[in-house]
Protein backbone atom coordinates (compact mmCIF):
# COMPACT_ATOMS: atom_id res chain seq x y z
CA UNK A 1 -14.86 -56.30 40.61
CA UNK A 2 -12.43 -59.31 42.06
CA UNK A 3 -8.96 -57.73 42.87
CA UNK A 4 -7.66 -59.86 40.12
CA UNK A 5 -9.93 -57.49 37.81
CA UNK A 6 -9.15 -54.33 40.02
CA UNK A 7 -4.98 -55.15 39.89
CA UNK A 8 -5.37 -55.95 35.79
CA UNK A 9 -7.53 -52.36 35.49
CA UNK A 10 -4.67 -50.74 37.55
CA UNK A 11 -1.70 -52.01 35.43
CA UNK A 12 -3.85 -51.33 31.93
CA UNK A 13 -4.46 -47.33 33.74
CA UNK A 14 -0.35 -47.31 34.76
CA UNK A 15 0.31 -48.14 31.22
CA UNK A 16 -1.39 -45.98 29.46
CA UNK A 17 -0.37 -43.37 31.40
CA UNK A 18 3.16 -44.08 31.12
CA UNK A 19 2.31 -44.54 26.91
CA UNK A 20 0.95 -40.78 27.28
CA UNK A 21 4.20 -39.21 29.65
CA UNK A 22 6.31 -41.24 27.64
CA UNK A 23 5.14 -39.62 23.85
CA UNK A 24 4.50 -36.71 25.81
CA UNK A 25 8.72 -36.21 26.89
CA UNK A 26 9.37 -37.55 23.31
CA UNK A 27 7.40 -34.44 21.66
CA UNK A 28 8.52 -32.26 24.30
CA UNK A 29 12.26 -33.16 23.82
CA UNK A 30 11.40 -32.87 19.99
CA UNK A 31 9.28 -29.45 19.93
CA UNK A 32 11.64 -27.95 21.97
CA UNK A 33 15.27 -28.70 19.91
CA UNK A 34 16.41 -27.19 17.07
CA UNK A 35 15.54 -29.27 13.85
CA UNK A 36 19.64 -28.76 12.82
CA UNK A 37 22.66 -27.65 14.54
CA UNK A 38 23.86 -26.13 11.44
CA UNK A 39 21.97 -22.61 10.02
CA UNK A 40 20.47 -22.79 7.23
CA UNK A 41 17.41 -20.42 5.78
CA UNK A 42 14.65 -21.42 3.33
CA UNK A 43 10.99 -19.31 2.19
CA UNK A 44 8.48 -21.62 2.23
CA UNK A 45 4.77 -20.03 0.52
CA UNK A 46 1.80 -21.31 2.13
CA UNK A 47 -1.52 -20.66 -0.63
CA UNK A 48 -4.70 -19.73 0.36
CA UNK A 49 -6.43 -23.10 1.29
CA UNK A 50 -3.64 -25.10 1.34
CA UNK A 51 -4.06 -28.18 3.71
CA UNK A 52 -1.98 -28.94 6.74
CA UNK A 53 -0.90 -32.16 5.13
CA UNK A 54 0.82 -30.31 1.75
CA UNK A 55 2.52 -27.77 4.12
CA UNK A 56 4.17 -30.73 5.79
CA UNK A 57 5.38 -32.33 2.89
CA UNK A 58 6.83 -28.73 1.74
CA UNK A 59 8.50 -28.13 4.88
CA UNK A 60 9.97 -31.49 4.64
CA UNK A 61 10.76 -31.31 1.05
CA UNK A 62 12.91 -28.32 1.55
CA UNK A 63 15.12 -29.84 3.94
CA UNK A 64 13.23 -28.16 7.58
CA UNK A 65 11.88 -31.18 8.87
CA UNK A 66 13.36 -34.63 9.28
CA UNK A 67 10.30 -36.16 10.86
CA UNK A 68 7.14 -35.11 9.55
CA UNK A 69 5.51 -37.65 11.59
CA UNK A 70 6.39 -36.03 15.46
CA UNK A 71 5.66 -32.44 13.89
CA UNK A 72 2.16 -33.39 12.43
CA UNK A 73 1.57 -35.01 15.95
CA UNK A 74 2.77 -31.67 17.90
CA UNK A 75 0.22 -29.93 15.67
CA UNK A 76 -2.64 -32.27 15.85
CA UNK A 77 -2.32 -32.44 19.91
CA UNK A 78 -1.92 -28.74 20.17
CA UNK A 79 -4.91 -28.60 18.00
CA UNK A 80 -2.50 -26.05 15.63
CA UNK A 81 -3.12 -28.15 12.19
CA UNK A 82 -6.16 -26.23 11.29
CA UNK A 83 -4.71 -22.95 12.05
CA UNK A 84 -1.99 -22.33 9.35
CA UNK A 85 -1.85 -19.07 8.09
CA UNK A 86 -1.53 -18.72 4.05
CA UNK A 87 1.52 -16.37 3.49
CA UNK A 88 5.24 -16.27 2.26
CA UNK A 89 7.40 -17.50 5.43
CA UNK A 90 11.34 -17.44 5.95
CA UNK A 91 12.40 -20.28 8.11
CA UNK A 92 16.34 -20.95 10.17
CA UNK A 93 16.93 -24.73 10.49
CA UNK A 94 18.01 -23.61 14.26
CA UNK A 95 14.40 -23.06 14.60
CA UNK A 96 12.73 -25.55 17.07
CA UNK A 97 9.43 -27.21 15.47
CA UNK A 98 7.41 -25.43 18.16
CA UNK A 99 8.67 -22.09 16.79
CA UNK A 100 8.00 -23.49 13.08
CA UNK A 101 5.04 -24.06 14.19
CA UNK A 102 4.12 -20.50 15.73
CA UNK A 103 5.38 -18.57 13.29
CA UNK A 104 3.04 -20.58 10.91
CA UNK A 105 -0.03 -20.02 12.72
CA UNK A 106 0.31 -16.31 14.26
CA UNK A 107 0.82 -14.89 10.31
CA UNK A 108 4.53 -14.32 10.68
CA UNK A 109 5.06 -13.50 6.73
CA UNK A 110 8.00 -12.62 5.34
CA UNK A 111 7.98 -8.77 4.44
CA UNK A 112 8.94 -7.20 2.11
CA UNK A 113 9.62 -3.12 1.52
CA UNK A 114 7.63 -1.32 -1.16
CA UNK A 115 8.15 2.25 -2.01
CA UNK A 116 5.30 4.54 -3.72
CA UNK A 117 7.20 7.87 -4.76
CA UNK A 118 4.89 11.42 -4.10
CA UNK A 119 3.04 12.29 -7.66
CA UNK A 120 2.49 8.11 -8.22
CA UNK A 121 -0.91 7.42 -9.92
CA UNK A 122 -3.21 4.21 -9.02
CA UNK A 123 -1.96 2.39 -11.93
CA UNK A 124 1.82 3.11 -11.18
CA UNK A 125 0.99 1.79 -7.56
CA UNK A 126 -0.20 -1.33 -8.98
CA UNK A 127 2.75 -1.92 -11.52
CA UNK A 128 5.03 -1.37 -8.39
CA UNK A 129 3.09 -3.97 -6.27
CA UNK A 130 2.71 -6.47 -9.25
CA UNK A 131 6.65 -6.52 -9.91
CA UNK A 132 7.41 -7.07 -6.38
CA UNK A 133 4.90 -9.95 -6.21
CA UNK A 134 2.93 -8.60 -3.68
CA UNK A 135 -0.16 -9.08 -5.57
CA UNK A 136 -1.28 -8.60 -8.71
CA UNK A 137 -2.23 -5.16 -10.58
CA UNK A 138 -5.39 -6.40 -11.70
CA UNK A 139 -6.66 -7.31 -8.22
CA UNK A 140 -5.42 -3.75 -6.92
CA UNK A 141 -7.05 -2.28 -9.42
CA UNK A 142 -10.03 -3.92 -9.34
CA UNK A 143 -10.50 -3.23 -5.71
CA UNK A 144 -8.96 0.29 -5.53
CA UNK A 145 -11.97 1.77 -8.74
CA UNK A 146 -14.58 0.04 -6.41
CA UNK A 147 -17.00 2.90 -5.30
CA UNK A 148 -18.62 0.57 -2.67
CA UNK A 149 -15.30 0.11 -1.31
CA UNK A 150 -14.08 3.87 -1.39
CA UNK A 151 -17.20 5.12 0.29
CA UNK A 152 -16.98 2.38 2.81
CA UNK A 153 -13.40 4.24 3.45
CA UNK A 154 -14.85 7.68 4.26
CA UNK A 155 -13.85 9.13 0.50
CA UNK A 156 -15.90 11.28 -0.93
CA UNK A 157 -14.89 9.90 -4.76
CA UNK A 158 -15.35 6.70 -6.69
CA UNK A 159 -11.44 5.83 -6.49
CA UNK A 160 -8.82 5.62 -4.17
CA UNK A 161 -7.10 7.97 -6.18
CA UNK A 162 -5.05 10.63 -4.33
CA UNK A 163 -5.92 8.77 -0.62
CA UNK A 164 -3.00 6.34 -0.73
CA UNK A 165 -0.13 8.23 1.04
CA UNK A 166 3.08 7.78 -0.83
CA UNK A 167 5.56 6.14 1.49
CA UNK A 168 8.03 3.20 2.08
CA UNK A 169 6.12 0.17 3.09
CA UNK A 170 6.64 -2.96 4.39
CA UNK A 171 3.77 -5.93 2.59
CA UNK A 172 3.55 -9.71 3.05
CA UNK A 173 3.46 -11.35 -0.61
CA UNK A 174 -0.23 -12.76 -1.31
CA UNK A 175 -1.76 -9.92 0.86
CA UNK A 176 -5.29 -8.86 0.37
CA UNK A 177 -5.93 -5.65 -1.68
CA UNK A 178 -8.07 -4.36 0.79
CA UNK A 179 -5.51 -4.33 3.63
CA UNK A 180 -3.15 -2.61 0.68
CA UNK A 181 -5.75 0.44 0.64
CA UNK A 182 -6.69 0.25 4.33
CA UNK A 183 -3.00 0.67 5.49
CA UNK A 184 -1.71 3.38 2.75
CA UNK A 185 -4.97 5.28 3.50
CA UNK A 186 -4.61 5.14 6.90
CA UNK A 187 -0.88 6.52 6.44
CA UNK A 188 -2.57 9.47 5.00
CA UNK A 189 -4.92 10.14 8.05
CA UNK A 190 -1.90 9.33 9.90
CA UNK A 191 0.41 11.83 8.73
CA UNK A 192 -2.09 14.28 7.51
CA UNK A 193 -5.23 14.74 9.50
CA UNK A 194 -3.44 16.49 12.59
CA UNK A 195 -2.35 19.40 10.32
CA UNK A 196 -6.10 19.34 8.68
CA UNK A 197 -7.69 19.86 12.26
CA UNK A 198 -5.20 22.10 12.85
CA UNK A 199 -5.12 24.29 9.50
CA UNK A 200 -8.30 23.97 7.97
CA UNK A 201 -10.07 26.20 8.92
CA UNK A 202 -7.60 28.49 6.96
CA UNK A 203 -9.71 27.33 3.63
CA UNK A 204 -12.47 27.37 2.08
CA UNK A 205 -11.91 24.24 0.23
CA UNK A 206 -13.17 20.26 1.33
CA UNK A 207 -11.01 17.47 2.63
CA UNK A 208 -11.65 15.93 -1.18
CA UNK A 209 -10.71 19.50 -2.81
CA UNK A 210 -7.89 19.89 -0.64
CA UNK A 211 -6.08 16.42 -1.39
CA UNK A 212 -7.24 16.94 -5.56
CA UNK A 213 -5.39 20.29 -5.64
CA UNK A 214 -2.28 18.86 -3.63
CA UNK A 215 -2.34 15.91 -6.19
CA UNK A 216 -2.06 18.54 -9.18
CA UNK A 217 0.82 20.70 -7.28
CA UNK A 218 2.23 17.27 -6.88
CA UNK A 219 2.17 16.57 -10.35
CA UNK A 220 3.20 20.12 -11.68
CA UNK A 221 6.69 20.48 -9.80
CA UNK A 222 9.23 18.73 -8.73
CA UNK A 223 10.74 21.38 -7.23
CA UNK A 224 10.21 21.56 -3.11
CA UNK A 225 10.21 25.35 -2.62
CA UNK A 226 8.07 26.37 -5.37
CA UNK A 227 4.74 24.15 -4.24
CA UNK A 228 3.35 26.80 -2.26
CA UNK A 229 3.65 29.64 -5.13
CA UNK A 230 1.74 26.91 -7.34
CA UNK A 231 -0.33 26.30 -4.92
CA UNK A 232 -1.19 29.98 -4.74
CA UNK A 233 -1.28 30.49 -8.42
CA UNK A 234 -4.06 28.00 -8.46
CA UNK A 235 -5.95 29.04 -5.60
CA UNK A 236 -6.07 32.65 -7.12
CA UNK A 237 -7.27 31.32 -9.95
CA UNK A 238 -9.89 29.43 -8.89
CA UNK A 239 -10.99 32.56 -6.60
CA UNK A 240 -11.50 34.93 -9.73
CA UNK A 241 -13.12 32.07 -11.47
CA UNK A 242 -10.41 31.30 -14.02
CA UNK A 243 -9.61 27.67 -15.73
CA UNK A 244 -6.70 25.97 -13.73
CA UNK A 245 -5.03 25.03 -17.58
CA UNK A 246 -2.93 22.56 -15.69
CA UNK A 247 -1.60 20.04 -18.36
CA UNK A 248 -1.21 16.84 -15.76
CA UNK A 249 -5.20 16.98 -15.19
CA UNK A 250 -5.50 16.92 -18.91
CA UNK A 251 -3.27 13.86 -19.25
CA UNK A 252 -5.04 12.14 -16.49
CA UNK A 253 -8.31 12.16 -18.05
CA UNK A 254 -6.61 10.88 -21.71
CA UNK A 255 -6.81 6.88 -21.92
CA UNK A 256 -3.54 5.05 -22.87
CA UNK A 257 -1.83 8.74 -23.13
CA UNK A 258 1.94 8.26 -25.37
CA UNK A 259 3.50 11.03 -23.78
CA UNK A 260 2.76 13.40 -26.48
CA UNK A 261 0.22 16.25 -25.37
CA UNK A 262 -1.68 18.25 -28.58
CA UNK A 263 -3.81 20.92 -28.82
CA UNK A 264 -6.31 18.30 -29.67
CA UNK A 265 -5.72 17.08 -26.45
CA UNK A 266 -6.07 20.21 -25.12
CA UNK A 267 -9.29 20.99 -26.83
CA UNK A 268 -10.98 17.73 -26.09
CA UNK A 269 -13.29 17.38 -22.91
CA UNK A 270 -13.22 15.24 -20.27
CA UNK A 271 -14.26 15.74 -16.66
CA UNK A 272 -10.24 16.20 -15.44
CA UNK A 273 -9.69 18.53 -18.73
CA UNK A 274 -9.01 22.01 -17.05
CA UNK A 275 -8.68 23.81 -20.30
CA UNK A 276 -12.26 22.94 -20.74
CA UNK A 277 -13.58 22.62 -17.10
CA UNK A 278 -14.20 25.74 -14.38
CA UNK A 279 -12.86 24.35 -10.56
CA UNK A 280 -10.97 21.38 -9.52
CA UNK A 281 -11.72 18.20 -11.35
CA UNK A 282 -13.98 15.29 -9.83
CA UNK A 283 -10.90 13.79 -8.08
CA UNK A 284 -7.02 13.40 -7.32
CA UNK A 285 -4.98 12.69 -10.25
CA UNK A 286 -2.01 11.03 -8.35
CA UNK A 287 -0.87 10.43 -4.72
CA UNK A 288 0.55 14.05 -3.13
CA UNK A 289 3.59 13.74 -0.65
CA UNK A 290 2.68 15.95 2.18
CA UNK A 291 4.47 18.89 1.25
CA UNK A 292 1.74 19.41 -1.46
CA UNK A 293 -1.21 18.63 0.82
CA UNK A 294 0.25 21.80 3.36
CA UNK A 295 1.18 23.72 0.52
CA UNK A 296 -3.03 23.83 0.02
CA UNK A 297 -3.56 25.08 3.32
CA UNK A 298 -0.30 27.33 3.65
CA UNK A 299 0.32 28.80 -0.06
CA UNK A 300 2.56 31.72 -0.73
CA UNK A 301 1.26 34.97 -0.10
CA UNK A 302 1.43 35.92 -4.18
CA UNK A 303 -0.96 37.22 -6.33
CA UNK A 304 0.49 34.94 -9.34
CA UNK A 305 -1.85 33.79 -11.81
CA UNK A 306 0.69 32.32 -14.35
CA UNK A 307 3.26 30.12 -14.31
CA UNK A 308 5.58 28.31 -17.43
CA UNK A 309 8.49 25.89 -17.31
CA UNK A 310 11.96 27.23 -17.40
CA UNK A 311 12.87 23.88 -18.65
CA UNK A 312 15.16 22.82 -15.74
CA UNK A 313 12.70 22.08 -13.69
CA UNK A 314 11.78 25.33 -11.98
CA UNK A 315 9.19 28.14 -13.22
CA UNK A 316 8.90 31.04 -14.00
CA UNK A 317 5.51 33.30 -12.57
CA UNK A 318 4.16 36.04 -13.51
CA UNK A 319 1.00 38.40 -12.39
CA UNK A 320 0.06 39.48 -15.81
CA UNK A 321 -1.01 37.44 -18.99
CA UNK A 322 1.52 40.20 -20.60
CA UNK A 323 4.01 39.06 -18.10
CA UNK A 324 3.15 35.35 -18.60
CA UNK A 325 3.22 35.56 -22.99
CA UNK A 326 7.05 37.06 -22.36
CA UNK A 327 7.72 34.35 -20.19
CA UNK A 328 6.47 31.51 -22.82
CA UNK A 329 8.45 33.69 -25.14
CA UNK A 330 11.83 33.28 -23.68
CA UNK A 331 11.29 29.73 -22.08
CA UNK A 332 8.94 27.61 -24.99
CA UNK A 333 10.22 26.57 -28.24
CA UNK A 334 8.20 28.22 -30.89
CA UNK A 335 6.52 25.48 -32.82
């Protein structure tokens, strides 16, 4: 090459280098500088599959960006336009683009708290995640009855019934179901499994049977001191072999109940009908706090068999059907 060629090659090199250092501190200065020096907050939602391209134009449509063309550039050099997250995001126009663009592809979501009161059923759960729009009942639903799904979990049942620990959590809107049931079952593990190892032993009763009796306690009183004489109650009755009669199992098993219990209802069978059943039914009927759950393995050292409503929410027990008629005597309306 003639050093005419060699000096032209040189000064081409020089300048394209000086192109690239040049856009480079441009970007930098731009990445790295809040897009406003005023605060201001916007949520931006990111759908499943939604392109790099339409998140720009959202971002910039809410008033975030002011030059959609350096940003896309950032992302495309950084190789960070194929990595967006889908998720609900809350965004401060003191935020640099670099940190828009982090919290975008990390998963940042917005969260948002969701509490599941002790005695909740699967369908209550999913009402409770619908309204707060974390995702819909049907999907829940659908995922939470899957037996594949529950057996893949270690639950020896066709439902997640009973497994998902009532709590105060904290979701990102548009969430998958599964990681719903993965991280409310693993609350229950959490919380209960170190009393299990430690207690367990003190019954005869499975890990399944355990958390199905708790959810009927659960669902039977509302009052904290009396779940271990329930508990007991029930546990003597199933050691003489008696019927549980507990009317929450009964209601469980009754499709698109109106809140009115009969004698029909009563005398109809289904497998959670304990009027009509011997034992524990096939499953939890509701999500028991852990109160309930140690209640099973630590019950009150009573021979109860009986039990009514005082109507106040307490009961009364008794030892004796004799005992127990007097009791629905003075407490029930005759009817």
């Amino acid at each position: 090459m003639s050093k005419k060629g060699s000096l032209l090659a040189c000064l081409v090199i020089l300048a394209v280098v000086g192109v690239v250092l040049g856009l480079y501190a441009v970007l930098n200065q731009y990445g790295n500088a809040p897009l406003s020096d005023t605060q201001k907050h916007m949520t931006i939602a990111v759908r499943p599959g939604q392109s790099f391209s339409d998140t720009v134009k959202e971002l910039t449509g809410s008033g975030l960006l002011h030059d959609s063309r350096k940003f896309t550039l950032i992302a495309r050099i950084k190789g960070l336009d194929t990595k967006i997250q889908a998720g609900e995001y809350r965004f401060s126009s003191l935020m640099t683009p670099n940190e828009v663009l982090n919290t975008l592809t990390r998963g940042e979501t917005l969260l948002h708290s969701v509490t599941i009161p002790e005695g909740y059923n699967l369908f209550q759960i999913a009402e409770i995640l619908e309204k707060k729009g974390i995702l819909s009942s049907k999907q829940f639903l659908e995922a939470a009855s899957d037996p594949e799904r529950v057996r893949s979990a270690g639950i020896s049942a066709d439902l997640f019934e009973g497994y998902l620990f009532p709590d105060t959590y904290r979701f990102p809107k548009g969430i998958e179901a599964d990681r719903v049931l993965e991280i409310m079952r693993d609350r229950l593990h959490q919380v209960f499994m170190p009393i299990w190892r430690k207690k367990g032993d003190l019954t005869t009763l499975s890990f399944h049977e355990v958390v199905t009796l708790a959810s009927i306690i659960e669902k039977e009183t509302g009052e904290p001191s009396e779940r271990a004489l329930i508990a007991a109650v029930f546990l003597n009755r199933l050691k003489r072999g008696m019927r549980l009669e507990s009317d929450p199992t009964v209601i469980y098993g009754i499709m698109d109940f109106d809140g009115n219990l009969t004698r029909k209802d009563l005398a109809t069978y289904t497998p959670y009908n304990t009027y009509r059943i011997k034992g524990l039914p096939p499953g939890p009927i509701s999500s028991p706090g852990i109160d309930s759950l140690k209640s099973v393995l630590m019950p009150a050292d009573e021979s109860y068999l009986y039990f009514v409503s005082r109507n106040d929410g307490t009961h009364q027990f008794s030892r004796t059907i004799e005992e127990h008629n007097k009791a629905v005597r003075t407490y029930q309306k005759k009817g």
